[in-house]
Protein backbone atom coordinates (compact mmCIF):
# COMPACT_ATOMS: atom_id res chain seq x y z
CA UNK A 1 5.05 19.82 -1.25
CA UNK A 2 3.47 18.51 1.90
CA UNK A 3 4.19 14.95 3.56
CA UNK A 4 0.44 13.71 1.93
CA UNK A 5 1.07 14.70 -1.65
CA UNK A 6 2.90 11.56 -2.41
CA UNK A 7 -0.22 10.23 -2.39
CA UNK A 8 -1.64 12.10 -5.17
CA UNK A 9 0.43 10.18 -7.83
CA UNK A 10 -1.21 6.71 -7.12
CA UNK A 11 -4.39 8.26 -6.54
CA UNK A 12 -4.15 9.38 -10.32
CA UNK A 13 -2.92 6.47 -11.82
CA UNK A 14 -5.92 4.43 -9.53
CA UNK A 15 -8.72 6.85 -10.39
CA UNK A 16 -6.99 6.67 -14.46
CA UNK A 17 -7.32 3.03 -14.25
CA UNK A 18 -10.73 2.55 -12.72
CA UNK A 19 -12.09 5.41 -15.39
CA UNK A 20 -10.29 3.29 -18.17
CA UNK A 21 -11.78 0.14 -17.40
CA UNK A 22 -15.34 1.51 -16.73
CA UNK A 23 -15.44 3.17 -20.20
CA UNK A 24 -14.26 -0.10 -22.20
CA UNK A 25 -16.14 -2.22 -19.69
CA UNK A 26 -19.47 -0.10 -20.74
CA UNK A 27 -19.02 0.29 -24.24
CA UNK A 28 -16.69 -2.94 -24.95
CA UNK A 29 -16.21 -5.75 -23.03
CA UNK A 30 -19.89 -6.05 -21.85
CA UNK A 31 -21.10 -4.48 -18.18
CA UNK A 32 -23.88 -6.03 -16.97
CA UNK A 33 -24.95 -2.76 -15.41
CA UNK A 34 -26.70 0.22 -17.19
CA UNK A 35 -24.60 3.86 -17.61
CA UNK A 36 -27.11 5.44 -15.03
CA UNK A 37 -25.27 3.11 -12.29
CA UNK A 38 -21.96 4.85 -12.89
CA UNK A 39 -23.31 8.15 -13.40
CA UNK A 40 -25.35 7.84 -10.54
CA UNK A 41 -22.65 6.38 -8.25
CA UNK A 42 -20.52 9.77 -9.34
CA UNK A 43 -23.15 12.29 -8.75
CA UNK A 44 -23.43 10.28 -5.06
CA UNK A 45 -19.80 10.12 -4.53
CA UNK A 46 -18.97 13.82 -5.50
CA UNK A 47 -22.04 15.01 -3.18
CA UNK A 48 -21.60 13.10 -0.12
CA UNK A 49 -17.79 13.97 -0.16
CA UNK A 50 -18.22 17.43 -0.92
CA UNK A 51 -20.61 17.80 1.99
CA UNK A 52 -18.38 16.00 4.32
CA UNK A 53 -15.82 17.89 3.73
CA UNK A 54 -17.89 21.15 4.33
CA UNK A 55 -19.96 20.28 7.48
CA UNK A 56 -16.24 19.16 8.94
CA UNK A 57 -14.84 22.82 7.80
CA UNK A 58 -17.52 24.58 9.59
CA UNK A 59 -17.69 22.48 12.60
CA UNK A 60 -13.65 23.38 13.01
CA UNK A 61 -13.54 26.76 11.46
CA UNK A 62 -11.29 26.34 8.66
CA UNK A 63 -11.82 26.51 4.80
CA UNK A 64 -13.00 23.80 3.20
CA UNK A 65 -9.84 21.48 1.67
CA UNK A 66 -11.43 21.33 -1.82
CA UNK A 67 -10.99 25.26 -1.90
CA UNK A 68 -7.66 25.19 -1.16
CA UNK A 69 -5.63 24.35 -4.03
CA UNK A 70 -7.66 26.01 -6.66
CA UNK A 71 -8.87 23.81 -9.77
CA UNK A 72 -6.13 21.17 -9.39
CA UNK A 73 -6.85 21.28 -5.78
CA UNK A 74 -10.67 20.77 -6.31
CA UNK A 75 -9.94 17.48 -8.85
CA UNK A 76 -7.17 16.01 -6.37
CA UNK A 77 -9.79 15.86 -3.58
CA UNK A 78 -12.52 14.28 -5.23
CA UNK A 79 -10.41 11.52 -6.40
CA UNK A 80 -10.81 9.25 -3.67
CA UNK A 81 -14.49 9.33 -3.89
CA UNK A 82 -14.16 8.71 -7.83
CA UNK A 83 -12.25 5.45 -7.00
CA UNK A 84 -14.48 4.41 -4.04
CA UNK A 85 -18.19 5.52 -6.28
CA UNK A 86 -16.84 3.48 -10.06
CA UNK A 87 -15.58 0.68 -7.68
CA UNK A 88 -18.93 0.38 -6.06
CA UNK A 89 -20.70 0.91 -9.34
CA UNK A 90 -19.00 -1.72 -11.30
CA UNK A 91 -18.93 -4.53 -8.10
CA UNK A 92 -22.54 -4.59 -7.44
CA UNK A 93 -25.21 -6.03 -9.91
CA UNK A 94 -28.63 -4.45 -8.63
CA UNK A 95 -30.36 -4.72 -11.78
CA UNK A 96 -32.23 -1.47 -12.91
CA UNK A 97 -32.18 -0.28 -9.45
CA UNK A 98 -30.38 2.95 -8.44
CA UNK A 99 -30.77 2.78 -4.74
CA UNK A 100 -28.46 0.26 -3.44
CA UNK A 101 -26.07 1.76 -5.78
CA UNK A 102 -26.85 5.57 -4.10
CA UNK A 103 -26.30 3.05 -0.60
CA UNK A 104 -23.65 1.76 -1.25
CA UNK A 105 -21.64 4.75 -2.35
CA UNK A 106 -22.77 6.87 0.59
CA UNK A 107 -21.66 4.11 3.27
CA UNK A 108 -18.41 3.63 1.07
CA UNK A 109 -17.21 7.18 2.01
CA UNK A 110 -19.07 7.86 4.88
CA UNK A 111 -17.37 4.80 6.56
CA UNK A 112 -14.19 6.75 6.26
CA UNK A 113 -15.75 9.41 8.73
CA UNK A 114 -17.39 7.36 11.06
CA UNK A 115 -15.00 4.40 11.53
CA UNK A 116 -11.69 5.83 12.54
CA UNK A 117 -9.07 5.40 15.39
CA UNK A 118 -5.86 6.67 16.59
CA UNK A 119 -2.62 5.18 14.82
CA UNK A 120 0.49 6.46 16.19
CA UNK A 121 -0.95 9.49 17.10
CA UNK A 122 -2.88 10.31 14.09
CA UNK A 123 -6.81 9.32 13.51
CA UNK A 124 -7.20 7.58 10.67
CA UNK A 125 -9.73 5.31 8.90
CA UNK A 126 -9.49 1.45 9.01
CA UNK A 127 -12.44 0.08 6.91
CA UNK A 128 -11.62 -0.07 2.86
CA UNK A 129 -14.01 1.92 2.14
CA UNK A 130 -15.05 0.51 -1.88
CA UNK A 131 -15.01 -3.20 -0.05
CA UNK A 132 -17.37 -1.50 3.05
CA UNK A 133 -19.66 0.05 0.68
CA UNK A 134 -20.19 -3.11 -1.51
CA UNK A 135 -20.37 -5.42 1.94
CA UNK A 136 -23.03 -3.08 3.55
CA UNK A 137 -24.84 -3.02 0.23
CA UNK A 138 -24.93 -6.88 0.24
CA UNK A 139 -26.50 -6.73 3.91
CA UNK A 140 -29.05 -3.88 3.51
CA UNK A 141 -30.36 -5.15 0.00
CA UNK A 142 -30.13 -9.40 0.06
CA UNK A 143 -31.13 -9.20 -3.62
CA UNK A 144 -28.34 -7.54 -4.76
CA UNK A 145 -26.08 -9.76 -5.91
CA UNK A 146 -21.99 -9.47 -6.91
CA UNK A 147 -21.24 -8.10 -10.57
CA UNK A 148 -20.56 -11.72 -12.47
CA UNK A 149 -17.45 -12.30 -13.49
CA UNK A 150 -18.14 -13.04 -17.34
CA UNK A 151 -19.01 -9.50 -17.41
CA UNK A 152 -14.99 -8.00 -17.95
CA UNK A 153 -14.33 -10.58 -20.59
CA UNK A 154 -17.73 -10.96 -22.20
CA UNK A 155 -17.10 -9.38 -25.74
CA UNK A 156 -13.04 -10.68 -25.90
CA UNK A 157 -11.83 -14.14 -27.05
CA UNK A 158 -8.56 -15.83 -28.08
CA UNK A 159 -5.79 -13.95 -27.62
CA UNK A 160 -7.75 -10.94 -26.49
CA UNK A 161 -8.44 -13.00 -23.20
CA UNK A 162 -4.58 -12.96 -22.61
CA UNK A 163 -3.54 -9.74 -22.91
CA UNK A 164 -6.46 -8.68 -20.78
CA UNK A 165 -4.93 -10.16 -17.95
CA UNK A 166 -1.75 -9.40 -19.35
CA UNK A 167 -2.85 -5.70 -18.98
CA UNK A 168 -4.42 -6.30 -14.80
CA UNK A 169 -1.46 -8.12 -13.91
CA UNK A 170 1.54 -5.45 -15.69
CA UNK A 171 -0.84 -2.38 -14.61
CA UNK A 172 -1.48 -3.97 -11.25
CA UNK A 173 1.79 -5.11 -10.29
CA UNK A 174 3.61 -1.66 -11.31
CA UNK A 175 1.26 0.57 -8.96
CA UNK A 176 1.43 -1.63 -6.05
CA UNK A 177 4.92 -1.99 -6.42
CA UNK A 178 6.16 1.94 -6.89
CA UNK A 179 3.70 3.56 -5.34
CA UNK A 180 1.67 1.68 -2.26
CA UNK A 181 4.52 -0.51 -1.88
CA UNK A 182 1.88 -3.35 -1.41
CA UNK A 183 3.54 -6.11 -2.95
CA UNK A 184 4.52 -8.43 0.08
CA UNK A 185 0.83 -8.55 1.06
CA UNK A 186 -0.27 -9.55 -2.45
CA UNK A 187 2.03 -12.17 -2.39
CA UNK A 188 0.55 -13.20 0.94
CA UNK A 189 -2.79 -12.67 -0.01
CA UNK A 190 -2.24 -15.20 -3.29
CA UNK A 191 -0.09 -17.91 -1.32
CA UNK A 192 -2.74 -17.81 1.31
CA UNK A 193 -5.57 -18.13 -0.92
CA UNK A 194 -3.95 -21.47 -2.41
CA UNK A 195 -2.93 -22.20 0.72
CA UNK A 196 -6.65 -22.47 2.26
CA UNK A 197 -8.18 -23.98 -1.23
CA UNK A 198 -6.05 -27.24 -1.00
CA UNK A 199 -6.59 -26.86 2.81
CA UNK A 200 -10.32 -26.55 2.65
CA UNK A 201 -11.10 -29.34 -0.07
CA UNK A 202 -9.27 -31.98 1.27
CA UNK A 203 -10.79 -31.45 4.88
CA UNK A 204 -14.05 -31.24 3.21
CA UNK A 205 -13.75 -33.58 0.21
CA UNK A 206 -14.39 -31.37 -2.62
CA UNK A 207 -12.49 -30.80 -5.66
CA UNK A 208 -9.33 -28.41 -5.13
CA UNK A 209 -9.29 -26.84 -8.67
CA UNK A 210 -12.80 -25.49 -8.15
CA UNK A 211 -11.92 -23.35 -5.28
CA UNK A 212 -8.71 -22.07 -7.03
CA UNK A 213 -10.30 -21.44 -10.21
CA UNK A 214 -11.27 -17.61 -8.82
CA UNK A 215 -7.28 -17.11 -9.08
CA UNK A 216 -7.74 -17.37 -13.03
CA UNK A 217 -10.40 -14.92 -13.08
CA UNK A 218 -10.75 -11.05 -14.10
CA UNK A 219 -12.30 -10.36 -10.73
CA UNK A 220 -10.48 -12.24 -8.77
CA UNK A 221 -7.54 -9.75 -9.68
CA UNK A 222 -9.26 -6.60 -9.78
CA UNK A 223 -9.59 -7.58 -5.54
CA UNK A 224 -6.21 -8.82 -5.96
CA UNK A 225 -4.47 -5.27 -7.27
CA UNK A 226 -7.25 -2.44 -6.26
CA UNK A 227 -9.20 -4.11 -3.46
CA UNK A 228 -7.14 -5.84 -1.08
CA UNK A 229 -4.15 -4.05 -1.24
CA UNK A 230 -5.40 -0.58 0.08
CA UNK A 231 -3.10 1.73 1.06
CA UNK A 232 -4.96 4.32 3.43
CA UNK A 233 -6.71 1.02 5.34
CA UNK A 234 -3.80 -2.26 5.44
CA UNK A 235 -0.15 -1.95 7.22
CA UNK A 236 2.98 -1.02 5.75
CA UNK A 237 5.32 -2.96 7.42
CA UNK A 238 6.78 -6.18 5.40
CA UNK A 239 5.66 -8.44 8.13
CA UNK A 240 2.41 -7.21 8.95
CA UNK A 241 1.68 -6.70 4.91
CA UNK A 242 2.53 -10.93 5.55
CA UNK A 243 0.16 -11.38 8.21
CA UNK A 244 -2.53 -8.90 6.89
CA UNK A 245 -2.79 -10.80 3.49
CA UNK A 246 -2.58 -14.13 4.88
CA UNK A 247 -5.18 -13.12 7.50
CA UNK A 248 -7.56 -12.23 4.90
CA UNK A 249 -7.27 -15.63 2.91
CA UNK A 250 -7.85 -17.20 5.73
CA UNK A 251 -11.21 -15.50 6.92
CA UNK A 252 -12.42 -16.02 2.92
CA UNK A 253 -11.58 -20.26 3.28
CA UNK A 254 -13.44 -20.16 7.01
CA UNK A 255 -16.16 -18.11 5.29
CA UNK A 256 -16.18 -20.48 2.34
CA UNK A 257 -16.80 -23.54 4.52
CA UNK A 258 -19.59 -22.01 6.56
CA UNK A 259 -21.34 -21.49 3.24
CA UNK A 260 -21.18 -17.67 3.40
CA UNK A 261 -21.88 -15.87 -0.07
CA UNK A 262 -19.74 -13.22 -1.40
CA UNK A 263 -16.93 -14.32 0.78
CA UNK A 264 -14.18 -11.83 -0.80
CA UNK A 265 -15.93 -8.94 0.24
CA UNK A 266 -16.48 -9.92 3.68
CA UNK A 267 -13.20 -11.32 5.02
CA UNK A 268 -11.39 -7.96 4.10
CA UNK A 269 -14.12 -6.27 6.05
CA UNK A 270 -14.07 -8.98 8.80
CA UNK A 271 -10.13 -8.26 8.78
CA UNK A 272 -9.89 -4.74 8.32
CA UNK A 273 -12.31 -4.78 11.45
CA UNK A 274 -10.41 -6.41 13.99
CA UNK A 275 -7.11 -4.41 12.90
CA UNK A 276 -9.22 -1.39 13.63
CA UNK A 277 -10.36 -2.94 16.80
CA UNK A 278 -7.06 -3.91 17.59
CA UNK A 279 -5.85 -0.20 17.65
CA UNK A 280 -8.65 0.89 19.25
CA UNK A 281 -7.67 -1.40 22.08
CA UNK A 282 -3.78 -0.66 21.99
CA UNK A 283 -4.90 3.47 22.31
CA UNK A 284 -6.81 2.42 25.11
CA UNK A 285 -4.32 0.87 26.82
CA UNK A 286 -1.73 3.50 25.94
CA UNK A 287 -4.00 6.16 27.13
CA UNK A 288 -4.06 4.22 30.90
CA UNK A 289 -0.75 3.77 31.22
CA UNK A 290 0.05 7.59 30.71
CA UNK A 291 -2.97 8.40 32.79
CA UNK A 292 -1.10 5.74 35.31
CA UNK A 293 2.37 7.71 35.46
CA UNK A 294 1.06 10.78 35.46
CA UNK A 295 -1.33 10.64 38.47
CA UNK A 296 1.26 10.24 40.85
CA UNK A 297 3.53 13.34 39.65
CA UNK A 298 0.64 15.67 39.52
CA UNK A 299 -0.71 14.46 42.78
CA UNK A 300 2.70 14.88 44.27
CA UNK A 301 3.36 17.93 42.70
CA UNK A 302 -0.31 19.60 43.58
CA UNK A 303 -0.57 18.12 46.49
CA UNK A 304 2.59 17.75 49.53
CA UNK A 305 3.52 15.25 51.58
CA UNK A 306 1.70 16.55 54.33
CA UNK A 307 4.23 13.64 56.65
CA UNK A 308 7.07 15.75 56.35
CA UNK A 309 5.39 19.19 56.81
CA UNK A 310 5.59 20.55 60.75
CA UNK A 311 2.18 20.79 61.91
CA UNK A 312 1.52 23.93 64.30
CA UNK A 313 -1.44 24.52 66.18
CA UNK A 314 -3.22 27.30 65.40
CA UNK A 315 -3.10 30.47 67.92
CA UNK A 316 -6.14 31.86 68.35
CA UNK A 317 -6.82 35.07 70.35
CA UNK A 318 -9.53 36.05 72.19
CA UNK A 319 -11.99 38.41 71.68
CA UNK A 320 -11.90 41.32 73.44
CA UNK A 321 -15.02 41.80 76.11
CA UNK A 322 -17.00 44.44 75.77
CA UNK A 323 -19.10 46.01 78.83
CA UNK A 324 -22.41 46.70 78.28
C-alpha cells in the first residue's frame, strides 16, 4: 500500500460518523435544516471535486485519481468531499435557501486547491477546508446564521442527553487518538478555551460560567473532535499540536471581546491562516538562501577567475597588399 493509504481508515470512520449523525440528526434528534440542504451539499461536493480532479489530470497529463483504483478507488476519493459537503450542510442554518449552502461547499473544497504552500518539500493545503467553507459562507451571505445548538439534542431528554455526549466524547476521543493522533492539541484547545473564559470575564466583568457553558454543549464538541483537530491542515508535532490548539483559543477569547459573531469558526481560520502564511514565508526564505549559495559556485564554475588567467595580446597579421 502506498505512504497515503493510512489515511483512508480515518477518512472512513470520519465520513461513517458524519453520515451517522446526519441521518439521526434528520430523522431523530431534530435538524433545523430541510433534506434538500444535505442532498444538495452532496450533489455540490461530488461535482466540484470530481471536476477538480479532472481539469488537474488534463492540465498534467495523467489519468484522473478517481479512475485509478476502480470502484473502491472511486468511493475512497470522494470521501473527503463527503466530510467537507455534510459538515457544511449541517453547520450553516440558511433557512430554505440552497445557495449559500451550494457556496459554501464549493469554497470548502476549492480552498484546498487554491490555498496551498510548500511544507517540507511537498505542497499542501493549510485552510480546514469544512471550517473555510462555513467562514466564507458567513461573509458572502450576513444572513446566514450558525446551525443552533438545540438542534442535535432537540428530540432527546434525561438520560438520552448523557449518552449522547457519552457517544461524541468515546467516538471522538478514539479517532483522534488512533488515527490523527490529535489528542495533545485537543487537550490544548480545551485548557485554552477555559483558560481565556476566566481570563476574559474577569478583565471584562462578566460572568465566567456563561462563556464556558459552550464546553457543555453538542456543538461545542463536534468543533472539538471533527473541526479543530484536522489532520491534513494542523501540525503533528506534540509541541506545535500545544501551541496550535492554544493559539486557536486564544484568537476565539480576542474575537469574543471585540464582539465578533461566530467566533469558533473564525479563529481556526484566522489561525490556520497565519500557519499557512508562516510557511509561505519560511519557503521563501529557504528558497534565498539556496539561491544565495548557489550563485557563487555556478558563477565560479561558468565563469573563471579571469585574475589568475595570463592575458596575451592578440597577434594580428596584416593583410596582404594587393597592386592594382
Amino acid at each position: 500500500m502506498k505512504k497515503t493509504d493510512k489515511r483512508i481508515p480515518a477518512l472512513l470512520r470520519f465520513a461513517a460518523a458524519i453520515t451517522a449523525l446526519n441521518i439521526a440528526g434528520h430523522f431523530y434528534l431534530g435538524f433545523e435544516q430541510s433534506y434538500a440542504h444535505a442532498i444538495i451539499a452532496l450533489i455540490t461536493g461530488y461535482s466540484v471535486e470530481l471536476t477538480i480532479e479532472s481539469v488537474k489530470a488534463f492540465v498534467d497529463k495523467r489519468k484522473p485519481a478517481f479512475m485509478t483504483g476502480g470502484t473502491v478507488g472511486f468511493f475512497t476519493f470522494l470521501l473527503p468531499a463527503h466530510i467537507s459537503s455534510l459538515a457544511v450542510s449541517m453547520l450553516i442554518f440558511a433557512n430554505v435557501n440552497l445557495m449559500p449552502v451550494v457556496f459554501g461547499v464549493a469554497a470548502a473544497l476549492l480552498s484546498k486547491t487554491i490555498f496551498r504552500v510548500n511544507m517540507k518539500g511537498r505542497s499542501k493545503h493549510f485552510l480546514n477546508p469544512s471550517n473555510t467553507g462555513i467562514a466564507l459562507t458567513f461573509l458572502a451571505f450576513p444572513w446566514v446564521g450558525s446551525a443552533p445548538p438545540y438542534q442535535f439534542t432537540e428530540s432527546v431528554s434525561g438520560i438520552g442527553d448523557w449518552i449522547l455526549v457519552v457517544i461524541f466524547v468515546t467516538l471522538g476521543s478514539f479517532l483522534n487518538a488512533k488515527y490523527t493522533k490529535k489528542m495533545p492539541l485537543i487537550f490544548a484547545w480545551l485548557g485554552g478555551f477555559l483558560l481565556q473564559a476566566i481570563v476574559r470575564t474577569n478583565l471584562m466583568d462578566t460572568a465566567t460560567i456563561a462563556a464556558i457553558g459552550p464546553m457543555t454543549g453538542v456543538a461545542f464538541l463536534l468543533f472539538t473532535f471533527y473541526m479543530v483537530s484536522d489532520p491534513s491542515t494542523t501540525p503533528m508535532k506534540f509541541k506545535n499540536q500545544i501551541y496550535f490548539g492554544l493559539a486557536v483559543a486564544f484568537a476565539y477569547g480576542a474575537l469574543m471581546a471585540l464582539h465578533v459573531v461566530f467566533g469558533l469558526f473564525f479563529a481556526l481560520a484566522s489561525v490556520c491562516t497565519a500557519r499557512g502564511i508562516y510557511f509561505w514565508i519560511l519557503d521563501i526564505t529557504s528558497k534565498k538562501q539556496e539561491e544565495d549559495i548557489l550563485n557563487p559556485i555556478l558563477q565560479t564554475e561558468l565563469i573563471p577567475d579571469m585574475s589568475v588567467v595570463d592575458y596575451k595580446e592578440p597577434v594580428i597579421t596584416q593583410p596582404e597588399l594587393v597592386e592594382r
